[in-house]
Protein backbone atom coordinates (compact mmCIF):
# COMPACT_ATOMS: atom_id res chain seq x y z
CA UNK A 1 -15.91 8.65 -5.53
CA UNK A 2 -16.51 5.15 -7.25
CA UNK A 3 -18.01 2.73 -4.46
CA UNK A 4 -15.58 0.02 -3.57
CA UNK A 5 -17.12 -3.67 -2.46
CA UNK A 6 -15.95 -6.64 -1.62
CA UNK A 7 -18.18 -9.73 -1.85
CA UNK A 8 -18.02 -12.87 -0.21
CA UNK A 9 -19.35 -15.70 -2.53
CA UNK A 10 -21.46 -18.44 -1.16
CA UNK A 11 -19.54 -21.82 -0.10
CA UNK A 12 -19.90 -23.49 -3.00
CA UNK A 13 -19.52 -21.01 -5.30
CA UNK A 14 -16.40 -20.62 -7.39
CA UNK A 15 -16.47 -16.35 -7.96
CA UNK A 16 -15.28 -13.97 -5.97
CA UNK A 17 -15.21 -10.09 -6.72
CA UNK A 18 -12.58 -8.27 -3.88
CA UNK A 19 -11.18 -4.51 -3.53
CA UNK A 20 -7.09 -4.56 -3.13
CA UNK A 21 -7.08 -1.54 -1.00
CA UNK A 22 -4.33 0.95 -1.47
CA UNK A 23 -2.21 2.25 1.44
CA UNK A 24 -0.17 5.10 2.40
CA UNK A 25 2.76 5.31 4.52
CA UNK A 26 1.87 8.25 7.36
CA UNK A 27 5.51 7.97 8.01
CA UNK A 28 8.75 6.45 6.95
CA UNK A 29 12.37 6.11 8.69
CA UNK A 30 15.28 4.29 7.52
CA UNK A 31 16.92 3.36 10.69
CA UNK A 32 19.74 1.16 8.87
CA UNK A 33 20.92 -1.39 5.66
CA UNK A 34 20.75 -5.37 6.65
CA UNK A 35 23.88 -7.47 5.34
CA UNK A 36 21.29 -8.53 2.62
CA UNK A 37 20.60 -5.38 1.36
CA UNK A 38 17.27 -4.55 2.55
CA UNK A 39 16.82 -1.76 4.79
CA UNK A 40 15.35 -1.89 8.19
CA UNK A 41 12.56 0.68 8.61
CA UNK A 42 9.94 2.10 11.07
CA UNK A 43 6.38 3.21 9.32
CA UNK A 44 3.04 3.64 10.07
CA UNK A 45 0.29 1.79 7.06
CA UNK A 46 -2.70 3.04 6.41
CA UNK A 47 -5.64 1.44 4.53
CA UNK A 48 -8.03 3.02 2.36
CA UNK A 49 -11.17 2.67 1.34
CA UNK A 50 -9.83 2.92 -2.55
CA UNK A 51 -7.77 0.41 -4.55
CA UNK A 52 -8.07 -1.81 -7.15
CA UNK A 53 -10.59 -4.62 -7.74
CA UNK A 54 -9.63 -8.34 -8.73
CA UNK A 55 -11.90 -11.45 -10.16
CA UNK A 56 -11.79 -14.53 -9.51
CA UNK A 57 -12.74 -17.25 -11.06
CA UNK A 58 -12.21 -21.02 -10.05
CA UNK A 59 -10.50 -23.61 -12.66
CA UNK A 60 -10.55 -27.00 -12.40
CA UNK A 61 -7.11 -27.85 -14.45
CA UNK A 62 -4.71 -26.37 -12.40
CA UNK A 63 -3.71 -23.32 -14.70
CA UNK A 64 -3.38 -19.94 -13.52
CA UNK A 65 -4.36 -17.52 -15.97
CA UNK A 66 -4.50 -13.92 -15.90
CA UNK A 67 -7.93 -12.70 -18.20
CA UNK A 68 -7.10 -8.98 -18.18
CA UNK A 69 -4.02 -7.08 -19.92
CA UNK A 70 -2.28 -4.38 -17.90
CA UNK A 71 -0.17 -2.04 -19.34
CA UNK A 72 3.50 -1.81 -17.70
CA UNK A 73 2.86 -5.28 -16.02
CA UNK A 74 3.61 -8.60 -18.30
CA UNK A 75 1.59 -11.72 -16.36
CA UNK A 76 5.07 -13.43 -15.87
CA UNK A 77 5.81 -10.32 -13.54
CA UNK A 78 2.04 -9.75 -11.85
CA UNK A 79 2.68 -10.04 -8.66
CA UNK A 80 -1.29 -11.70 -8.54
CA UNK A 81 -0.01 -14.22 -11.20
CA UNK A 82 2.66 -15.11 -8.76
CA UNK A 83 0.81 -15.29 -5.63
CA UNK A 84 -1.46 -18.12 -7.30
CA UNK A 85 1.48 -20.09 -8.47
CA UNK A 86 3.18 -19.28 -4.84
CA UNK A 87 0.17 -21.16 -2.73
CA UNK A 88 -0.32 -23.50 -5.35
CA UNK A 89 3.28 -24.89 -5.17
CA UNK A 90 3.17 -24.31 -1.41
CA UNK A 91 0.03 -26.71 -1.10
CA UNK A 92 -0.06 -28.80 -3.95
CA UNK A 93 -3.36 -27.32 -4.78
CA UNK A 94 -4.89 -28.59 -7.68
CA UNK A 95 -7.21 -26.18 -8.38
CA UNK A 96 -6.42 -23.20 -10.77
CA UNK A 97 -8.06 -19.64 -11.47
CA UNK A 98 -8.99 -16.65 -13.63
CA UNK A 99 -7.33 -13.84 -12.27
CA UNK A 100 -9.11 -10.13 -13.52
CA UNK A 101 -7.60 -6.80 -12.47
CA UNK A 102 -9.51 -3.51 -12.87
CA UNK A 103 -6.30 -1.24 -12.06
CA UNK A 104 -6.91 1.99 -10.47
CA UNK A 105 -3.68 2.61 -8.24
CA UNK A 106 -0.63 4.03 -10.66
CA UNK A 107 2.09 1.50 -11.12
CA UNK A 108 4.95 3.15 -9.03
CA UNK A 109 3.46 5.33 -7.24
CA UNK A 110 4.14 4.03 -3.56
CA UNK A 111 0.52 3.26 -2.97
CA UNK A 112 1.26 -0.59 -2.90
CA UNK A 113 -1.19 -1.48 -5.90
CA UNK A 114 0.76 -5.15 -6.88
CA UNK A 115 1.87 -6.06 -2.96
CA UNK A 116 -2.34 -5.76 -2.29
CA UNK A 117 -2.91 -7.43 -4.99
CA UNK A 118 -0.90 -9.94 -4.29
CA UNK A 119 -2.30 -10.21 -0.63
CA UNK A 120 -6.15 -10.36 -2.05
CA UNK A 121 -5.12 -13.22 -4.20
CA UNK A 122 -3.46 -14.87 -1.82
CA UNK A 123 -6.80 -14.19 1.00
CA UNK A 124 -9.25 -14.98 -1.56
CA UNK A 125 -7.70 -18.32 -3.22
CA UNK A 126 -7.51 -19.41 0.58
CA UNK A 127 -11.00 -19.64 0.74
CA UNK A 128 -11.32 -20.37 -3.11
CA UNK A 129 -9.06 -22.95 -2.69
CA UNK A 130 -10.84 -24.65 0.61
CA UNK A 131 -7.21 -24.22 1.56
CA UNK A 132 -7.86 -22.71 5.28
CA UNK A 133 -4.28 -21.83 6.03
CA UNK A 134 -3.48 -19.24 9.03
CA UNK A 135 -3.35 -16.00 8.22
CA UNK A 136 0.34 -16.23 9.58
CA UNK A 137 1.45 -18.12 6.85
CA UNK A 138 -0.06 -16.54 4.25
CA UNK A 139 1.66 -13.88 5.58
CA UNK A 140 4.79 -15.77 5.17
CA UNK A 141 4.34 -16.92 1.92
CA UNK A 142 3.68 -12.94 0.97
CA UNK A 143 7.17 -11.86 2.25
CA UNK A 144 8.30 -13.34 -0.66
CA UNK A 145 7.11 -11.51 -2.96
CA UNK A 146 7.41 -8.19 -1.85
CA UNK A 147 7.78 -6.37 1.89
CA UNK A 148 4.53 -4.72 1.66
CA UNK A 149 2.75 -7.76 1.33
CA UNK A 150 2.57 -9.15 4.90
CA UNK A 151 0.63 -5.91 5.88
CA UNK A 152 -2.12 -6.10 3.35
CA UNK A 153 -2.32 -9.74 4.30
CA UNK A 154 -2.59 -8.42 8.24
CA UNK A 155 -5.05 -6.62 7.58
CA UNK A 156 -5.45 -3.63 9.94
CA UNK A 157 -3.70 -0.28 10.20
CA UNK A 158 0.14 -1.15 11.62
CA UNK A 159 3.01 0.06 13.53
CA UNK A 160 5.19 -1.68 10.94
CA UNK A 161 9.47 -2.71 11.31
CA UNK A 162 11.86 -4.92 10.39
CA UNK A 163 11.61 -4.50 6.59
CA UNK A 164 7.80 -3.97 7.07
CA UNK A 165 7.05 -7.52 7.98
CA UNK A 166 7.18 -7.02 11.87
CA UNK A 167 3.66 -5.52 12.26
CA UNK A 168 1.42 -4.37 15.49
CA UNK A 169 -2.13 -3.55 14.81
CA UNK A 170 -2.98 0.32 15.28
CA UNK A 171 -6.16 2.15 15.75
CA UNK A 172 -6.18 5.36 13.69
CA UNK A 173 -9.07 8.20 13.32
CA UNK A 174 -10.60 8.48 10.43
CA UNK A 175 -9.49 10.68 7.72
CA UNK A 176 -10.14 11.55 4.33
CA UNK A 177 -7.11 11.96 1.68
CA UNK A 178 -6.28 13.88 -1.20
CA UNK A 179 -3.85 11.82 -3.10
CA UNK A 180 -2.09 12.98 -6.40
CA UNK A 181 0.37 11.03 -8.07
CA UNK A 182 2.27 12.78 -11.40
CA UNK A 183 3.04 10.78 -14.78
CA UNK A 184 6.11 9.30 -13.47
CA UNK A 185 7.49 5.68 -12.52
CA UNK A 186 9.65 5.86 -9.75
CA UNK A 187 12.13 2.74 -8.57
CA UNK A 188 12.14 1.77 -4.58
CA UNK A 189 15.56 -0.27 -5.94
CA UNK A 190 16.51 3.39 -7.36
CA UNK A 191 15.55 5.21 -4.24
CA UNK A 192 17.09 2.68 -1.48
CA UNK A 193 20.65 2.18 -3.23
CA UNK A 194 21.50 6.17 -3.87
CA UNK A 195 24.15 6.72 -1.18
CA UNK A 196 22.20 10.05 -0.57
CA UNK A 197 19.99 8.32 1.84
CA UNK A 198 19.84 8.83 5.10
CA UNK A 199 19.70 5.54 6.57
CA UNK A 200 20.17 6.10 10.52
CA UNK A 201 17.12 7.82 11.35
CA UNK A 202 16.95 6.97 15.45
CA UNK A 203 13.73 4.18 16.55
CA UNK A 204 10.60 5.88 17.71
CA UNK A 205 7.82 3.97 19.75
CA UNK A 206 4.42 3.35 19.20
CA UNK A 207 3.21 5.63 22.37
CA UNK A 208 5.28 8.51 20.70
CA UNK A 209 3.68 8.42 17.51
CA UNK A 210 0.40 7.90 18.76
CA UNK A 211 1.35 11.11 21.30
CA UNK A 212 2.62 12.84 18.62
CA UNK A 213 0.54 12.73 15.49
CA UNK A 214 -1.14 14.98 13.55
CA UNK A 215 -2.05 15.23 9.89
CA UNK A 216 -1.88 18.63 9.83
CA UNK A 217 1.62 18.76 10.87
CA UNK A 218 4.42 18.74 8.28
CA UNK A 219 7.32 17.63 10.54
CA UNK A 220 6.43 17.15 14.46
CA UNK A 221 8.88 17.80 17.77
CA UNK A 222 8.98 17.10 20.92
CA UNK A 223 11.14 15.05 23.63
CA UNK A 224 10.25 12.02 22.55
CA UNK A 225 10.71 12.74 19.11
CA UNK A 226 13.67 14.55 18.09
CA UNK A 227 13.80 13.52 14.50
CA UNK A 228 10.18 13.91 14.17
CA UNK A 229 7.89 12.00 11.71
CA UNK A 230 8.88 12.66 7.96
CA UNK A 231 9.74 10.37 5.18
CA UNK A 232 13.55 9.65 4.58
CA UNK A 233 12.58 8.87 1.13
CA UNK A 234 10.94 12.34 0.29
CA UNK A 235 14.39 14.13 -0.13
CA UNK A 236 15.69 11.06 -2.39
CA UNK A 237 12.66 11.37 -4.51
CA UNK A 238 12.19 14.99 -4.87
CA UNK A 239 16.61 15.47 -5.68
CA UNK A 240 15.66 12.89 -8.57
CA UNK A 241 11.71 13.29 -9.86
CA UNK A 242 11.47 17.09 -10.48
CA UNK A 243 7.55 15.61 -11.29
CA UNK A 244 7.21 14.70 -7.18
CA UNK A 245 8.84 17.84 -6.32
CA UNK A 246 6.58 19.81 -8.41
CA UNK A 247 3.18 18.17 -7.00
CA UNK A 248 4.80 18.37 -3.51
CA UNK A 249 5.38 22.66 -4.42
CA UNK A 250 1.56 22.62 -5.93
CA UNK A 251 0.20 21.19 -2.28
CA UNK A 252 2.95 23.99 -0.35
CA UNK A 253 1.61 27.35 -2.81
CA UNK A 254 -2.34 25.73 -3.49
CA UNK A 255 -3.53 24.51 -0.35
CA UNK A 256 -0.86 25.50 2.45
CA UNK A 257 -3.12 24.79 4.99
CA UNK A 258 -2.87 20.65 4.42
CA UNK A 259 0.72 20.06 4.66
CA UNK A 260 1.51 17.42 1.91
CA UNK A 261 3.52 14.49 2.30
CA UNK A 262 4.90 11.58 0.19
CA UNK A 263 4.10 8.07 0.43
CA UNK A 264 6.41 5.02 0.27
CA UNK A 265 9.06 5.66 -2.48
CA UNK A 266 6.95 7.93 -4.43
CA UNK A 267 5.37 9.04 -6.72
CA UNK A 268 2.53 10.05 -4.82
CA UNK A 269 1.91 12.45 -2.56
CA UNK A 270 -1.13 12.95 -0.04
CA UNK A 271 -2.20 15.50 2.31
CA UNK A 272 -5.00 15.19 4.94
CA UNK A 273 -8.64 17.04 5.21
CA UNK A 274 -11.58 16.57 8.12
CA UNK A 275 -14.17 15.76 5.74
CA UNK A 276 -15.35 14.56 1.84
CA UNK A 277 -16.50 17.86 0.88
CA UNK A 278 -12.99 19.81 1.46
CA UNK A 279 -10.86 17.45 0.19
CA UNK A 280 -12.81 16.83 -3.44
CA UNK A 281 -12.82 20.86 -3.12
CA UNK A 282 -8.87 20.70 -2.99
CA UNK A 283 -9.19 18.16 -6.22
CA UNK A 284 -11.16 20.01 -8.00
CA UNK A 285 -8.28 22.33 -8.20
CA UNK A 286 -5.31 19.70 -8.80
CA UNK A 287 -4.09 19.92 -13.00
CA UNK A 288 -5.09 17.75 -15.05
CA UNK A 289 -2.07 16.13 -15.73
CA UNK A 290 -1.67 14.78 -12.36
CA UNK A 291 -3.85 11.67 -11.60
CA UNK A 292 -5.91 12.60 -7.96
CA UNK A 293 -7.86 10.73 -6.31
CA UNK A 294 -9.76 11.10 -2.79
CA UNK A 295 -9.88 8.26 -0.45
CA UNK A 296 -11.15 7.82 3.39
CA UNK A 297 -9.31 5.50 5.95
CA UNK A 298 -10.54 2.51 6.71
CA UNK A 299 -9.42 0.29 9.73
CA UNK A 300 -9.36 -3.06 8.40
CA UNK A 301 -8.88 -4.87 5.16
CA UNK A 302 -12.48 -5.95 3.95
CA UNK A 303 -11.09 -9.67 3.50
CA UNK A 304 -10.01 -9.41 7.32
CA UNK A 305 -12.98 -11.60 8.89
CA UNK A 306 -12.00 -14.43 5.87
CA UNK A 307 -8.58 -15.48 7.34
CA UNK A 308 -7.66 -16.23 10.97
């Protein structure tokens, strides 16, 4: 496993170097559509120690310019791209940047590679910047650009509702992940708007998960939890991306012992192991087709001690 570091630049430098961790979504329920069209939910986030890593570099003209090409992502649409220009509208900044992405999360893969990117830019220009604004409204700021992006900007493992902006820091135990993610895009828009989807899944709370959970549990019961913990979006994504439902059949017939789930909207799919050495065992028997990668849990965001 590549090491992943962030680093902290001295004051008056004008470089920083920061991981955009990926996350996965140990749950998801769709408990019902808004009059806008977004969906309220109830999920769990969970940070990893994993994700991609962005440069910075400080301007003193005011542009915004991305250094790296990404395949699948134009700069107008980079959600890093548009953080910048988002605080530096907000504030009237007039500093600019140099914005370099080594990508290692898959574009739609449910792994929230562009909302975490989004959130680092947004954490590290803050301080880049000399900009000092709460962490609340950066968290504001990221709602509009994506619902994922408040978390990242939080910065701890979260009880998460609302459309995933209403957030209440959890402690998890540490875990390490298998994570494989087939050659396929897959749409949230796609995913949320099939009438399929079952979108009155009842609200759980916080004790019952935390009762409740276990990794190495497909689908959980009990009193408290009648539904018990899945992903509403699973079924969606496996009816309409044979390549999910085939990773999601590799993890049931290969390694039956580590139930698999999906993450988000898909594509990926995870499953849980006690320790390093089993889970890169299970990898080393994923095909080579599929993208894997294995990733521990972390608690916080390593940018959470820069904001406040």
């Amino acid at each position: 496993m590549d090491p992943v570091i962030t680093i902290k630049a001295a004051p008056r430098d004008t470089q920083w170097h920061a991981l955009a961790p990926a996350k996965l979504n140990l749950f998801l329920h769709v408990i019902g559509q808004r009059e806008d069209g977004y969906h309220n939910l109830q999920t769990v986030f969970q940070l990893l120690d994993w994700g991609d890593t962005l440069h910075f570099t400080r301007r003193n003209d005011g542009k915004i310019i991305r250094t790296a090409n990404l395949d699948g992502i134009p700069e107008t649409n980079d959600l890093s791209v548009r953080a910048a220009q988002l605080l530096q509208a907000h504030t009237g900044c007039s500093y600019g940047v140099e914005i370099g992405i080594d990508k290692h999360i898959p574009i739609g893969a449910g792994l929230g590679g562009g909302s975490s990117d989004a959130a680092t830019t947004l954490l590290v220009l803050n301080q880049l910047w000399d900009l000092d604004l709460p962490r609340t409204t950066l968290q504001q700021l990221g709602l509009a650009l994506g619902a994922d992006v408040p978390f990242f900007i939080f910065g701890q493992n979260a009880f998460a509702e609302g459309i995933g902006e209403k957030l209440q820091a959890l402690t998890l135990p540490t875990q390490y992940w298998l994570i494989v993610t087939p050659p396929v895009f897959v749409s949230t828009a796609d995913i949320f708007s099939t009438k399929e989807l079952t979108r009155e899944t009842k609200n759980i709370k916080i004790a019952d998960f935390l009762a409740s959970w276990n990794p190495y549990t497909v689908v959980l019961h009990n009193t408290a939890l009648q539904h018990g913990l899945r992903n509403d979006l699973q079924p969606i994504a496996v009816q309409r991306y044979a390549e999910v439902a085939a990773v999601l059949d590799w993890f049931r017939t290969t390694i039956p012992s580590n139930p698999a789930r999906m993450t988000g909207s898909g594509s990926s799919v995870f499953a849980a192991f006690p320790n390093q050495a089993s889970a890169l065992a299970a990898q080393k028997k994923v095909p080579a087709i599929w993208f894997s990668q294995v990733a521990k849990s972390v608690q916080q965001h390593p940018l959470w001690y820069y904001s406040s």
